[in-house]
Structure formats: structure tokens, C-alpha cells
C-alpha atoms as a PDB file:
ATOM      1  CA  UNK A   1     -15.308  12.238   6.248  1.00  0.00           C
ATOM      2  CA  UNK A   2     -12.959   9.683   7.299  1.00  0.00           C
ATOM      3  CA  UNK A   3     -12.415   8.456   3.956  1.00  0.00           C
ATOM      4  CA  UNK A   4     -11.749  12.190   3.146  1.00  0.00           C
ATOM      5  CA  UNK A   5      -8.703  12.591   5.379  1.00  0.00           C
ATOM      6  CA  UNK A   6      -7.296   9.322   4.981  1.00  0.00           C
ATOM      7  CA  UNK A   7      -7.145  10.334   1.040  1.00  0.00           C
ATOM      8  CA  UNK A   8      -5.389  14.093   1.928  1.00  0.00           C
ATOM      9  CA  UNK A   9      -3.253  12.076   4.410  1.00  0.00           C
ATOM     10  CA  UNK A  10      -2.153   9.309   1.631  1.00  0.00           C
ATOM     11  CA  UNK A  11      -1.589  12.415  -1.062  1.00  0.00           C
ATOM     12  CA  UNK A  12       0.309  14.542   1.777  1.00  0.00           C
ATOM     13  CA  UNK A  13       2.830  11.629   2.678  1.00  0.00           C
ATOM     14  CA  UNK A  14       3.150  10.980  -0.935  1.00  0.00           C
ATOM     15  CA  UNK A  15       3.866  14.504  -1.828  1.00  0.00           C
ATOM     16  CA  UNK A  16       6.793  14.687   0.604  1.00  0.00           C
ATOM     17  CA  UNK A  17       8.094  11.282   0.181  1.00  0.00           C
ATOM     18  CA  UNK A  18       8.468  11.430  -3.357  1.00  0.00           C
ATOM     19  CA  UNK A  19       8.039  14.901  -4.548  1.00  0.00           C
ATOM     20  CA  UNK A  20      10.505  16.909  -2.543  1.00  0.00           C
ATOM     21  CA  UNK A  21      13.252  14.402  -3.242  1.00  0.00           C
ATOM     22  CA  UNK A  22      12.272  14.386  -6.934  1.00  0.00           C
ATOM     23  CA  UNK A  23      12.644  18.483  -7.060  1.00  0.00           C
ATOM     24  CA  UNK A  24      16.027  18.367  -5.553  1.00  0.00           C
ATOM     25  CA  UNK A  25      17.211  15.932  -7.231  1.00  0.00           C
ATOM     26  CA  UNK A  26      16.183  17.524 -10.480  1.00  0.00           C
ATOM     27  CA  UNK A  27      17.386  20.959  -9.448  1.00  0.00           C
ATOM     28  CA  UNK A  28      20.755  19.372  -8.573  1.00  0.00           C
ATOM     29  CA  UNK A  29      21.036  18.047 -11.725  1.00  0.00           C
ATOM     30  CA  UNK A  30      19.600  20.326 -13.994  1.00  0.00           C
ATOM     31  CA  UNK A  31      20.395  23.383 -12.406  1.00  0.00           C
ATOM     32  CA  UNK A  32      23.306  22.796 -10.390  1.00  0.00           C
ATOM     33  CA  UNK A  33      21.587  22.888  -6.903  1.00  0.00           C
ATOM     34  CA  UNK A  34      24.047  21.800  -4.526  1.00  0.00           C
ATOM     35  CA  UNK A  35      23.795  17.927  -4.286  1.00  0.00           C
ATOM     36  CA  UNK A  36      24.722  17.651  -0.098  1.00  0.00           C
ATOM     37  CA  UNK A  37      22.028  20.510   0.300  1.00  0.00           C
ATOM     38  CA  UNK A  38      19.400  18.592  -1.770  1.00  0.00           C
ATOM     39  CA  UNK A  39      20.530  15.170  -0.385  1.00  0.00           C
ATOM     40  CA  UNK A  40      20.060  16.490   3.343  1.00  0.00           C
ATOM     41  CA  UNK A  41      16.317  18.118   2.501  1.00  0.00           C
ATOM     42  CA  UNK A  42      15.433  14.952   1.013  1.00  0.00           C
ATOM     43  CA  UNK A  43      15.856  12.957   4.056  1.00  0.00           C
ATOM     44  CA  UNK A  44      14.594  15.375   5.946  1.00  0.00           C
ATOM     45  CA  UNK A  45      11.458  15.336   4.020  1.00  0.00           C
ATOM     46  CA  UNK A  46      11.471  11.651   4.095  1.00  0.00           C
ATOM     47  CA  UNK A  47      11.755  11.338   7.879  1.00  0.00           C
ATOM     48  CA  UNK A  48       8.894  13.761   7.868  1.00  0.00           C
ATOM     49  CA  UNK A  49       7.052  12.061   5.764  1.00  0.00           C
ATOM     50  CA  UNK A  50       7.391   9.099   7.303  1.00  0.00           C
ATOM     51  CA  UNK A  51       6.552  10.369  10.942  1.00  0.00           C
ATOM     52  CA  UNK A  52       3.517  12.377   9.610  1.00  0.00           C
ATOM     53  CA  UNK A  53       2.531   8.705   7.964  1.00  0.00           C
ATOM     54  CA  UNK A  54       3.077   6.798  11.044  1.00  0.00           C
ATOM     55  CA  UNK A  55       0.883   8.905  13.572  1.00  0.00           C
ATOM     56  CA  UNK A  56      -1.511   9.913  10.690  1.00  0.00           C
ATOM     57  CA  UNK A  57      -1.910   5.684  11.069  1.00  0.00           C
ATOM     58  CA  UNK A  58      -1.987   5.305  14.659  1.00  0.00           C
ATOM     59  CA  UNK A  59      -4.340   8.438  15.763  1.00  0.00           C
ATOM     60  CA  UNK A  60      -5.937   9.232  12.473  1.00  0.00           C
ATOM     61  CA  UNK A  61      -8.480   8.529  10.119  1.00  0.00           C
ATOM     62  CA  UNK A  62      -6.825   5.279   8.777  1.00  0.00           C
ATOM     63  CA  UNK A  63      -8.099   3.630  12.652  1.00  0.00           C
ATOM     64  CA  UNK A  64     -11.432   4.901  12.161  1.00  0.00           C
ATOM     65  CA  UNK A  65     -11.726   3.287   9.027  1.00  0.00           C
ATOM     66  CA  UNK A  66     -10.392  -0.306  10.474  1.00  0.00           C
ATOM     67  CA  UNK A  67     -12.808  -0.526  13.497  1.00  0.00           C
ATOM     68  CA  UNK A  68     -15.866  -1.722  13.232  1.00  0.00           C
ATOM     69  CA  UNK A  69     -18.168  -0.219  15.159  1.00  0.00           C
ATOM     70  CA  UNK A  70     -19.716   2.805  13.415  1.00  0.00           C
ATOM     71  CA  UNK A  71     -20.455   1.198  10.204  1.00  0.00           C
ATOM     72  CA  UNK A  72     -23.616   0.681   8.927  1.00  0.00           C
ATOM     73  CA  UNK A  73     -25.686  -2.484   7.699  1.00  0.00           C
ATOM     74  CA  UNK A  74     -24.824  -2.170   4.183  1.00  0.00           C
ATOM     75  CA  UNK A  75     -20.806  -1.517   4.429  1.00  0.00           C
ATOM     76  CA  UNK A  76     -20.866  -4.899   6.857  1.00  0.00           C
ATOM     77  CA  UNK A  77     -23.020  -6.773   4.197  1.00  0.00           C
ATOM     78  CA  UNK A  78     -20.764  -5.388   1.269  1.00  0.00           C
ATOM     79  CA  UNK A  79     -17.646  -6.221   3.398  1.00  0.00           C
ATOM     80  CA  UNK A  80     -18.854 -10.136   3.623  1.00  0.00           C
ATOM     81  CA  UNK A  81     -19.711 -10.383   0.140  1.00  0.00           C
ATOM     82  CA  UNK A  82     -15.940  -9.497  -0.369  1.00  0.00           C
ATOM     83  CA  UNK A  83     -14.771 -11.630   2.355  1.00  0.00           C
ATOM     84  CA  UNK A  84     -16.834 -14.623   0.279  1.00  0.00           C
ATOM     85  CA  UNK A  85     -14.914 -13.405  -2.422  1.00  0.00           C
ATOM     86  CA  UNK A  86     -11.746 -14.087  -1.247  1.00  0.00           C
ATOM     87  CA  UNK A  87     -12.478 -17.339   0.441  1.00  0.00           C
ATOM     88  CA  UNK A  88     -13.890 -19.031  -2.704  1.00  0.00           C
ATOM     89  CA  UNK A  89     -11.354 -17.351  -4.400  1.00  0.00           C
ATOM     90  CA  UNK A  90      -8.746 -18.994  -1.945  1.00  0.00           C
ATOM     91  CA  UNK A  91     -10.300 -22.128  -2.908  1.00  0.00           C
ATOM     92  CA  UNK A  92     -10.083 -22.186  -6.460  1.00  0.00           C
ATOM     93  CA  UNK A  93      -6.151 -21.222  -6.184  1.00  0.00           C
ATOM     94  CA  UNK A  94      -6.032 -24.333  -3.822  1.00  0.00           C
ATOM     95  CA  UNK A  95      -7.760 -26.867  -6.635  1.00  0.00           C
ATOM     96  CA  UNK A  96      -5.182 -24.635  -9.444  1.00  0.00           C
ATOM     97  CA  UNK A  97      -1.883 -26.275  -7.178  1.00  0.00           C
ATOM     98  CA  UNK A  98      -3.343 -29.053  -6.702  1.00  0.00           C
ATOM     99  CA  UNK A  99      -3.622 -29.660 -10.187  1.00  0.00           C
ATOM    100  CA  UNK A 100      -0.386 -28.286 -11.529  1.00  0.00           C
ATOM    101  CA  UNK A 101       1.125 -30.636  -8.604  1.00  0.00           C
ATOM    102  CA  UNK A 102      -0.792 -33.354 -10.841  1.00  0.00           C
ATOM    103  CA  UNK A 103       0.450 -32.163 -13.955  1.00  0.00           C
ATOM    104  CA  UNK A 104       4.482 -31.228 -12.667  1.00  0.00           C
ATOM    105  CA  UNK A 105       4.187 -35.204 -11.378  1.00  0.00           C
ATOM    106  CA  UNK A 106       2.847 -36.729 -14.413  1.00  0.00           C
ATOM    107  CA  UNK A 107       5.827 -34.302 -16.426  1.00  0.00           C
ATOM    108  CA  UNK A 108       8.451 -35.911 -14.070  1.00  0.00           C
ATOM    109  CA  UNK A 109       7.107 -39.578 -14.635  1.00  0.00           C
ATOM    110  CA  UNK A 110       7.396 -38.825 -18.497  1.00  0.00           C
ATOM    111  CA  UNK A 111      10.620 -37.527 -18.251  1.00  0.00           C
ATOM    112  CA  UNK A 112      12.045 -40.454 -16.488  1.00  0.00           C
END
């Protein structure tokens, strides 16, 4: 359910960031919408957009989704396996700059 809202909230900020600017700014063009008009709904849409984003993240679904304490013994388990993911994954990008450290130094000593 969570998961749910955080999607309509995502597609919601979205919509108004993007799509309500993207309208007027087509209508302006195309169809000779007054550009102040469209410039002024656009940034009011934006600031909108923005605010609904910002408190949809601090008392919505998005904090569920980040604590936790309600999730169950398989979403922990999956969410170490991913976190083992990343740390050997880490690891290998560490031995990769090591070794093109290796290779930039033996380059330099041939160039010389």
C-alpha cells in the first residue's frame, strides 16, 4: 500500500513539474498563449510541485518505506543480499583503480 502511494505521489509531482510547464510552453508557442501568463503558471506549478514533493517525503509514504520496522523476514534478507551486492561490488571497483593506477604508472615510466 505504501509502495502504492509513493508511485501516485512520484507520477503526481512529475505530472506538475514537467507537464504543466510543457503545455504552456507549447500553447505559447504553437498557439500564441500569452508567454508571461504561461511563464507565471509554470512556476506556480513548479513551486507546487515541489511543496507537494517535499511533505509527500517528510509525512508520507516515502518514510514508511525507509524505516525499518514493519518489514518482514524476507524484504530484510533480500535487502542484505543487495547490501552484499554492493559491498563486493565496492570491492572489485577498488582492485579496477588499483590496477589502472598500475597501468597509468607503468604508461608514465614508458613515456619518460
Amino acid at each position: 500500500m505504501a509502495r502504492t502511494a509513493a508511485f501516485s505521489l512520484m507520477f503526481v509531482v512529475t505530472a506538475l513539474g514537467f507537464g504543466v510547464p510543457a503545455v504552456f510552453v507549447y500553447c505559447s508557442v504553437y498557439h500564441n498563449f500569452n508567454s508571461i501568463v504561461a511563464g507565471i503558471i509554470s512556476i506556480i506549478a513548479l513551486v507546487i510541485a515541489g511543496a507537494i514533493g517535499f511533505f509527500g517525503i517528510v509525512t508520507g509514504s516515502f518514510g514508511e518505506i525507509t524505516t525499518s520496522e514493519g518489514w518482514t523476514s524476507a524484504e530484510r534478507e533480500k535487502l542484505n543480499m543487495i547490501r552484499a551486492h554492493q559491498r563486493a561490488t565496492l570491492e572489485e571497483l577498488d582492485d579496477i583503480i588499483a590496477l589502472l593506477k598500475e597501468i597509468r604508472d607503468v604508461l608514465q615510466s614508458a613515456q619518460e
